[in-house]
Protein backbone atom coordinates (compact mmCIF):
# COMPACT_ATOMS: atom_id res chain seq x y z
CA UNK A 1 0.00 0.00 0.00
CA UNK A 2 1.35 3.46 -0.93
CA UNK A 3 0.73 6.09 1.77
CA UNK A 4 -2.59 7.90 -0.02
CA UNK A 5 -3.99 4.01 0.04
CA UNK A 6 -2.96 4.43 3.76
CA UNK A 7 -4.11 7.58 4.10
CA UNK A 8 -7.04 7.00 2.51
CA UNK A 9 -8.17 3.80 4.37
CA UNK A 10 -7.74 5.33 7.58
CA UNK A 11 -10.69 7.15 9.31
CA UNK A 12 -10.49 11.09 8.86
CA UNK A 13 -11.75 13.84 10.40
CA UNK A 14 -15.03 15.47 8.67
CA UNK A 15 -13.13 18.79 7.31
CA UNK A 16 -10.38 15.82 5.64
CA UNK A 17 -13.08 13.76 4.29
CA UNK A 18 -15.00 17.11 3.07
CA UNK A 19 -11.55 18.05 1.23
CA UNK A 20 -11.04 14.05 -0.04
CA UNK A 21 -14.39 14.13 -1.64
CA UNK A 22 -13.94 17.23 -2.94
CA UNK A 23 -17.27 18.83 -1.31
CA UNK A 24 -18.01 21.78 1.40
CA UNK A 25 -17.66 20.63 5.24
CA UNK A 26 -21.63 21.25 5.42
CA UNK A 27 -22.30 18.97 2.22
CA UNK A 28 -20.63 16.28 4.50
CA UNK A 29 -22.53 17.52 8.00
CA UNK A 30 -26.03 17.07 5.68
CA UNK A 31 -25.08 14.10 4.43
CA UNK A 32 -24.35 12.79 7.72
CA UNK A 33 -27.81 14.28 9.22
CA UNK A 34 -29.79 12.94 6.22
CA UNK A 35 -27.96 9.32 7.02
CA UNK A 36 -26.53 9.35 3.84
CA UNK A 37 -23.29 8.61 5.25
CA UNK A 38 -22.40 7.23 9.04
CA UNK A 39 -19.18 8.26 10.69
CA UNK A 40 -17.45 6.14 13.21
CA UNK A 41 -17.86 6.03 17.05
CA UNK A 42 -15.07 8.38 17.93
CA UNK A 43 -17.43 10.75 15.03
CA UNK A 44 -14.50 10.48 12.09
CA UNK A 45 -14.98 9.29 8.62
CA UNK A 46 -14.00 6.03 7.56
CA UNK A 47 -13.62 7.19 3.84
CA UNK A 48 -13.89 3.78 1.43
CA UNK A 49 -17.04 3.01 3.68
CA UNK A 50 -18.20 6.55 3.12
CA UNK A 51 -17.53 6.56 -0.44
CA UNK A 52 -19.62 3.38 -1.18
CA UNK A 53 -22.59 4.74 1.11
CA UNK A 54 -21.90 8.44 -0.53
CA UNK A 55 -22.62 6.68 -4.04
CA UNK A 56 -25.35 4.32 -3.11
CA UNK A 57 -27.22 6.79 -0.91
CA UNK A 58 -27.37 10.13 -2.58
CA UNK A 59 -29.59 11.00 -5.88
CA UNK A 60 -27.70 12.52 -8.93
CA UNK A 61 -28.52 16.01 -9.58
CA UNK A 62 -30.04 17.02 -12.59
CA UNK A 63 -28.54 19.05 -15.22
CA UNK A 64 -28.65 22.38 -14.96
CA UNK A 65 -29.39 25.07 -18.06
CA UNK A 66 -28.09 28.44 -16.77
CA UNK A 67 -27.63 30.05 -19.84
CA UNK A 68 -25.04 27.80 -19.99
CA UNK A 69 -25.26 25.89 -23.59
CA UNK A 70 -23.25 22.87 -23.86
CA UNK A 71 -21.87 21.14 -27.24
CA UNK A 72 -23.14 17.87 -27.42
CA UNK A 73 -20.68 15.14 -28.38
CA UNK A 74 -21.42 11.66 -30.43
CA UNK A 75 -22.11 9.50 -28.19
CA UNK A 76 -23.00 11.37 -25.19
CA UNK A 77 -26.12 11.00 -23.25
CA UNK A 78 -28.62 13.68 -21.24
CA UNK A 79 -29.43 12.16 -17.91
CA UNK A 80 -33.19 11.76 -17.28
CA UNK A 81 -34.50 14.80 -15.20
CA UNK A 82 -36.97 13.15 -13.15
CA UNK A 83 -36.05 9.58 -11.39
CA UNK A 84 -36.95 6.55 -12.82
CA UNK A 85 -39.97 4.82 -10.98
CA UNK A 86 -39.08 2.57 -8.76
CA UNK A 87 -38.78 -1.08 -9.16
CA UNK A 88 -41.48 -2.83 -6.49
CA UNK A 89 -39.09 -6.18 -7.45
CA UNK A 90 -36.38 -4.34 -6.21
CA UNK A 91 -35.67 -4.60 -2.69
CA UNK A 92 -32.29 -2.52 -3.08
CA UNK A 93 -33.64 0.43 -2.39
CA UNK A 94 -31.58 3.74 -2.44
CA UNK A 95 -32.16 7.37 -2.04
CA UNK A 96 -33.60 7.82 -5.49
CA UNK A 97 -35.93 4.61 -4.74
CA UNK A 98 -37.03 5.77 -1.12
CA UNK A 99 -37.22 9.56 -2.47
CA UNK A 100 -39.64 8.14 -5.87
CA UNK A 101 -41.86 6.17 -3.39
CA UNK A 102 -42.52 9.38 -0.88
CA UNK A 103 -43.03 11.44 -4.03
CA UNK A 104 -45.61 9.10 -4.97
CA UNK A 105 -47.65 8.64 -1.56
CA UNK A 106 -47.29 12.72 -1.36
CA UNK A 107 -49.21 13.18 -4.83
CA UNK A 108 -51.77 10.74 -3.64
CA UNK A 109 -52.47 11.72 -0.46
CA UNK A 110 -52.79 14.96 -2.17
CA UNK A 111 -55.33 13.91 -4.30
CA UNK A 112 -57.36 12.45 -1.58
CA UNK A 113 -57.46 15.41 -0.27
CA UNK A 114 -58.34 17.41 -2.99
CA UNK A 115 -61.03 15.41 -4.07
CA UNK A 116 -62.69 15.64 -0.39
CA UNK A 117 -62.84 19.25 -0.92
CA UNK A 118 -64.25 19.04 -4.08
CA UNK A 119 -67.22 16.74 -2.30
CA UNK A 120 -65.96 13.81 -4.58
CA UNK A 121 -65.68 11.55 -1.17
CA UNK A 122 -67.30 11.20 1.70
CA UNK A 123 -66.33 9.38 5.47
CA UNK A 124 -67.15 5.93 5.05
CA UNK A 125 -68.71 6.34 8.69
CA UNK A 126 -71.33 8.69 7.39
CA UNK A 127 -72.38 5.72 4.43
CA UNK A 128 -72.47 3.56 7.09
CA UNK A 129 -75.14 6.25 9.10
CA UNK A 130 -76.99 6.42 6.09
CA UNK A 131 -77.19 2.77 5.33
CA UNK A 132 -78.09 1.97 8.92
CA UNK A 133 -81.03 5.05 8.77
CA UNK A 134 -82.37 3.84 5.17
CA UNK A 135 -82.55 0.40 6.32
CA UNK A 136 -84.35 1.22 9.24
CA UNK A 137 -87.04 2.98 7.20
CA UNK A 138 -87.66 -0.24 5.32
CA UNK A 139 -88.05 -2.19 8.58
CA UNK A 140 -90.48 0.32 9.95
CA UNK A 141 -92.46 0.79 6.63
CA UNK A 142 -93.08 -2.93 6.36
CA UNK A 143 -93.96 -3.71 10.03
CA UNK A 144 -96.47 -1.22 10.19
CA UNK A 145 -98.32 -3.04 7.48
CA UNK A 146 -99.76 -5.31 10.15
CA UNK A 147 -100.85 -2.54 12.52
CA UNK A 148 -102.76 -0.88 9.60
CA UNK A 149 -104.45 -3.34 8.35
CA UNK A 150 -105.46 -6.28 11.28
CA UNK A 151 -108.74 -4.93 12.24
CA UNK A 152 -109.89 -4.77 8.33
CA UNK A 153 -108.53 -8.39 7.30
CA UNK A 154 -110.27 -9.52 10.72
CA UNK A 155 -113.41 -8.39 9.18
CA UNK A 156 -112.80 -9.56 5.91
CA UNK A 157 -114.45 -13.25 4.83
CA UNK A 158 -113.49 -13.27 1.03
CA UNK A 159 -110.28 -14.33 0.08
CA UNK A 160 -109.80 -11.84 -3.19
CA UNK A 161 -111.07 -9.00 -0.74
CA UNK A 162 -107.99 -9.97 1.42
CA UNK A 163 -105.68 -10.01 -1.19
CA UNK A 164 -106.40 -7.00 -2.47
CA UNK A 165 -106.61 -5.05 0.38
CA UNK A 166 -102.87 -6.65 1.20
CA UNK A 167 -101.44 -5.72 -2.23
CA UNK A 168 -102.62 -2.54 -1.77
CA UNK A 169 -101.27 -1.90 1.40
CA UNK A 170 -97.85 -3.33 0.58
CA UNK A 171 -97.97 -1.52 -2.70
CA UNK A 172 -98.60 1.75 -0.67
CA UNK A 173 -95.99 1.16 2.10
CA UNK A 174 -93.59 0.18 -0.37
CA UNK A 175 -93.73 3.76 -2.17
CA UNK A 176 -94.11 5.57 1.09
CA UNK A 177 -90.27 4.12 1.70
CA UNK A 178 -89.10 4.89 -1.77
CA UNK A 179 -90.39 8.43 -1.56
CA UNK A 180 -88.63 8.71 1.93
CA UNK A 181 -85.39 7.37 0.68
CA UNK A 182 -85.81 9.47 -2.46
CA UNK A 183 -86.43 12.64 -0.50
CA UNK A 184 -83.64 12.10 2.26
């Protein structure tokens, strides 16, 4: 080993790692916060472990157009400018990954809420209220029928008569709910 190898395997202090990777001290400090990177108990930088969790941890920026034009070469490529979406088969992970995922359960969660104020949805304990409440009409409507009716089919000797005045009566209770249900 040569002494940068040496150097460069030993842990380092965060102002030496800053300077090895080329960054500001605080691009280290937020990468550190984030958990991007982790430094050792004693708080130094172990830089080969660093580098590796540096690379796999934190998203490429995208390209920048400042007024700045660049001459494309043959050959070269423009790197996307929005990450790819994530792989569910991919249990890797990554910044990029985690970052994509959030992104996505942000929009939604977004639209869920924009579509309650636009009085597209409603609590499912209110549907439940309602249910409970409409079904409770239907019981009532229909039980009544007896009440209403006893003393007349008491009195009643002809079958046809009976029927009748049953259909009816069902017929009638039956609407009664619908217009209820209709109206509420």
């Amino acid at each position: 080993m040569n002494q940068e190898e040496v150097r460069a395997s030993a842990p380092m202090s965060l102002r030496a790692y800053a300077k090895h990777r080329g960054v500001a001290l605080s691009a280290v400090q937020k990468a550190i916060r984030a958990g991007r990177i982790a430094p050792t108990a004693d708080g130094r930088i172990d830089p080969a472990q660093a580098d590796a969790d540096w690379q796999r941890n934190t998203a490429p920026r995208p390209e920048r157009r400042m007024g700045i034009t660049r001459k494309r070469t043959a050959g070269s490529t423009r790197l996307p400018l929005s990450p790819p979406a994530p792989d569910p088969t991919n249990l890797g992970g990554g910044y990029a990954t985690a970052r994509a995922v959030r992104e996505q359960y942000l929009a939604r969660i977004t639209k869920i809420q924009h579509d309650q104020l636009a009085g597209k949805l409603i609590s499912r304990d209110e549907v439940a209220v309602e249910q409970f409440n409409e079904k409770r009409i239907i019981r009532d409507g229909v039980l009544n029928i007896a009440d209403r009716v006893a003393a007349q089919l008491a009195a009643e000797t002809d079958e046809k008569k009976v029927h009748q005045i049953l259909t009816t009566e069902l017929r009638n209770a039956l609407n009664g709910i619908a217009d209820r249900l209709i109206s509420s």
